[in-house]
N, C-alpha and C. Protein backbone atom coordinates (compact mmCIF):
# COMPACT_ATOMS: atom_id res chain seq x y z
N UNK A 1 0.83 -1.17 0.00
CA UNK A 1 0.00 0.00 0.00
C UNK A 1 0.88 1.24 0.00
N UNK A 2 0.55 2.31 -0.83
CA UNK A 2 1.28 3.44 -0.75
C UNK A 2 0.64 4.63 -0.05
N UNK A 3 0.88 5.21 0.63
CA UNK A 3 0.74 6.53 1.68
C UNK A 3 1.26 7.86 0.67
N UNK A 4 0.45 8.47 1.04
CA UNK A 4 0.42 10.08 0.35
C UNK A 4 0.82 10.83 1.74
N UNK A 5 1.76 11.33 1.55
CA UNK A 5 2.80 12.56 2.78
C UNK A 5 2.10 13.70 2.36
N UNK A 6 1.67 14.28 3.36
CA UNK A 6 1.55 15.86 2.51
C UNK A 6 2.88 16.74 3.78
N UNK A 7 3.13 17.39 3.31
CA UNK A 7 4.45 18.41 3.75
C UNK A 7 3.51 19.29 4.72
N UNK A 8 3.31 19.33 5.95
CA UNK A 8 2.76 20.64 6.47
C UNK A 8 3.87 21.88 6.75
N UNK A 9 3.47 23.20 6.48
CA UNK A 9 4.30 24.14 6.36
C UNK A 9 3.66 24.78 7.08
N UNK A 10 4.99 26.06 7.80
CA UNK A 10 4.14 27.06 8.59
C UNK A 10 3.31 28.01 7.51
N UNK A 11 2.04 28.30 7.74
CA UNK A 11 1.16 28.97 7.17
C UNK A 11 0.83 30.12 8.27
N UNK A 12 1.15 31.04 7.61
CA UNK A 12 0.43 32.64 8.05
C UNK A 12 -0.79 33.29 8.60
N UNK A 13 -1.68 31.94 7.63
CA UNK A 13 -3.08 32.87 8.07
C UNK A 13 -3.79 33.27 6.87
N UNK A 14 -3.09 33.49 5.65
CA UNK A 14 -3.43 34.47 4.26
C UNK A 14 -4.35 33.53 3.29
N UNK A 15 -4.38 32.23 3.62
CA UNK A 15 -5.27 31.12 2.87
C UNK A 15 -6.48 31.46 3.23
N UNK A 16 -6.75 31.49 4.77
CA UNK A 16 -7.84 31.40 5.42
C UNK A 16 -8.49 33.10 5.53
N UNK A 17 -7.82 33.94 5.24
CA UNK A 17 -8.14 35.40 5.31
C UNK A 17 -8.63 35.36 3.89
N UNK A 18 -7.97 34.76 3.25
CA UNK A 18 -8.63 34.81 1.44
C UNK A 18 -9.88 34.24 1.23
N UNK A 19 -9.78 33.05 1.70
CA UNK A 19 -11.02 32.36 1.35
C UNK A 19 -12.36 33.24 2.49
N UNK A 20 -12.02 33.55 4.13
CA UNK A 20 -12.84 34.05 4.39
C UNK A 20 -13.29 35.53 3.67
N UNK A 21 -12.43 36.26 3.07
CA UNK A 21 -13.01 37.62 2.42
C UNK A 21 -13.76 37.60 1.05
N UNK A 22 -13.60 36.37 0.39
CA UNK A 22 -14.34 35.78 -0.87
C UNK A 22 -15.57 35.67 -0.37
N UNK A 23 -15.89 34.73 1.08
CA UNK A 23 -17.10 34.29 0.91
C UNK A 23 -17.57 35.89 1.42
N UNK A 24 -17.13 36.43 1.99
CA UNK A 24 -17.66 37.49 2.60
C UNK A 24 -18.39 38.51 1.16
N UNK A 25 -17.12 38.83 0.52
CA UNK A 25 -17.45 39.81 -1.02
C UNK A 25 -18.76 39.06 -1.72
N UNK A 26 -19.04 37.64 -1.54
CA UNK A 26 -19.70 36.65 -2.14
C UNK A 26 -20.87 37.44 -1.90
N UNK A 27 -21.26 37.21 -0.83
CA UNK A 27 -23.02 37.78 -0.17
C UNK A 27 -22.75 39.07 0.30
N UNK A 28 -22.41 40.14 -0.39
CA UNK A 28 -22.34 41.32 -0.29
C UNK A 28 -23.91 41.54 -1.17
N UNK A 29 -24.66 42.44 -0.52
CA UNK A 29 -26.15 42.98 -1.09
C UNK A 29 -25.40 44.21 -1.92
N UNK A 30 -25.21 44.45 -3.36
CA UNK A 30 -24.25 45.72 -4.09
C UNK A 30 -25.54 46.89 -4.19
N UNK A 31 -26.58 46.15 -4.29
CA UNK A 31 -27.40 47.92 -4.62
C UNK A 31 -27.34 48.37 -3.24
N UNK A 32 -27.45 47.53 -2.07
CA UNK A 32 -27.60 48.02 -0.55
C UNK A 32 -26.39 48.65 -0.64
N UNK A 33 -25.18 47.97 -0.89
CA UNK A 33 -23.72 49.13 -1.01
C UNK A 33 -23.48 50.36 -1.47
N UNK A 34 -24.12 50.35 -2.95
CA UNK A 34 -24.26 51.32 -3.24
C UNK A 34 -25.27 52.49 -2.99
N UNK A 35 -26.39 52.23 -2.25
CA UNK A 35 -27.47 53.30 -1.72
C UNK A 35 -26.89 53.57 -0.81
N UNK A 36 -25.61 53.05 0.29
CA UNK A 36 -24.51 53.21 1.68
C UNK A 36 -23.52 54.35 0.83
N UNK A 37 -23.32 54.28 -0.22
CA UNK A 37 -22.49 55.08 -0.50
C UNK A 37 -23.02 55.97 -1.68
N UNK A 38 -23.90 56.62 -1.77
CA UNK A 38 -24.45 57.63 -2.17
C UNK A 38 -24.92 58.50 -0.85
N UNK A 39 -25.60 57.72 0.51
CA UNK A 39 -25.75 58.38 1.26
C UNK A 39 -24.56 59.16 1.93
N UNK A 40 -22.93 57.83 2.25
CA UNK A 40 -22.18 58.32 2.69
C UNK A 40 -21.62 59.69 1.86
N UNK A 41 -21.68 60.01 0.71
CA UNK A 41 -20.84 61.25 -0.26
C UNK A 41 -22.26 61.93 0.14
N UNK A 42 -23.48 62.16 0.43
CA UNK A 42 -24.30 62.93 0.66
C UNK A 42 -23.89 63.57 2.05
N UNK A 43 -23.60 62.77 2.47
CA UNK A 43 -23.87 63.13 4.28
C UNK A 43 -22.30 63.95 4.22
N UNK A 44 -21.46 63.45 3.68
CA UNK A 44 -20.07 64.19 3.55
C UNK A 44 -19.99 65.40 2.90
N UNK A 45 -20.59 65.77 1.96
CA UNK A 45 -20.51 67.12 1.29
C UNK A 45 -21.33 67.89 2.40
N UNK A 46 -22.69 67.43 2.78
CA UNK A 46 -23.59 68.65 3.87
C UNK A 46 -22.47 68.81 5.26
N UNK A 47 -21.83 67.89 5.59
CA UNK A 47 -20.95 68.03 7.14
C UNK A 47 -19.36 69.13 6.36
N UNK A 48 -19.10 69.05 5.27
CA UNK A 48 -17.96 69.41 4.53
C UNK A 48 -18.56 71.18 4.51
N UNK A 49 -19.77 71.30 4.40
CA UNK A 49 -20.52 72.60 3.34
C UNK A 49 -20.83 73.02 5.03
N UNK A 50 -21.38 72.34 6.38
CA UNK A 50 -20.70 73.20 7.74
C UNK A 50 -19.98 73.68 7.92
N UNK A 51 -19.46 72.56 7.82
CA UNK A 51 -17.54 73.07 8.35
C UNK A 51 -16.85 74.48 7.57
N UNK A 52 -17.41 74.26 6.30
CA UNK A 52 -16.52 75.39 6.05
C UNK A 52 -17.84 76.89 6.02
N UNK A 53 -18.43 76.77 6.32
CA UNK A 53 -19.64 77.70 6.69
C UNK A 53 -19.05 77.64 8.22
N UNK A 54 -18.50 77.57 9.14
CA UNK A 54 -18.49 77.62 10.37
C UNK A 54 -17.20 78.57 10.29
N UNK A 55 -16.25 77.64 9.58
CA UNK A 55 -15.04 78.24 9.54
C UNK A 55 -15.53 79.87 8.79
N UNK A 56 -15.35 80.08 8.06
CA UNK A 56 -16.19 81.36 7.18
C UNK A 56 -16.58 82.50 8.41
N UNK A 57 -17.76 81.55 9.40
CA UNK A 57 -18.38 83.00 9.91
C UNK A 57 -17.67 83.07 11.26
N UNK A 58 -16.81 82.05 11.75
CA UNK A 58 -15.65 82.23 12.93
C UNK A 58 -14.92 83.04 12.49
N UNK A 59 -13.88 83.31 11.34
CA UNK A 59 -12.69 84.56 10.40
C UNK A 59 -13.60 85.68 10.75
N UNK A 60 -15.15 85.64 10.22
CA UNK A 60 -14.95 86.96 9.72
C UNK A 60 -15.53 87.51 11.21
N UNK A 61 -16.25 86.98 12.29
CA UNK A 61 -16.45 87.30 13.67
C UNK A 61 -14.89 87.79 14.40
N UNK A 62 -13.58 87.13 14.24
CA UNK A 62 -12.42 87.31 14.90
C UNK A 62 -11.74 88.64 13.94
N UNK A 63 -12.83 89.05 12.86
CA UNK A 63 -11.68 90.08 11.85
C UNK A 63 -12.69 91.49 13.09
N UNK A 64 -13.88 91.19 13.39
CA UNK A 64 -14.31 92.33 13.91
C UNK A 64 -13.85 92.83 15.12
């Protein structure tokens, strides 16, 4: 009878990080992703369009 050796090697981790992020990307919902990221660039330009409206009327309050 002949026996099959397999060589075990130290392994990293990067097999099992691969295959778990496949299945993960796998059952990703993409229109749900993408309605997440139309909201996120929405919600970022109105917090962006504060900020610099804050900054704006702080200058010109410290010019008086």
């Amino acid at each position: 009878m002949s026996e099959i050796k397999h060589n075990q090697t130290n392994h990293d981790g990067t097999g099992n990080m691969l295959l778990t992020a496949s299945i993960l990307f796998a059952n990703i919902d993409y229109s749900g992703l993408t309605d997440y990221a139309v909201k996120a660039i929405v919600g970022g330009a109105i917090w962006m369009a504060f900020k610099v409206g804050a900054e704006y009327i702080s200058e010109k309050l410290k010019k008086k």
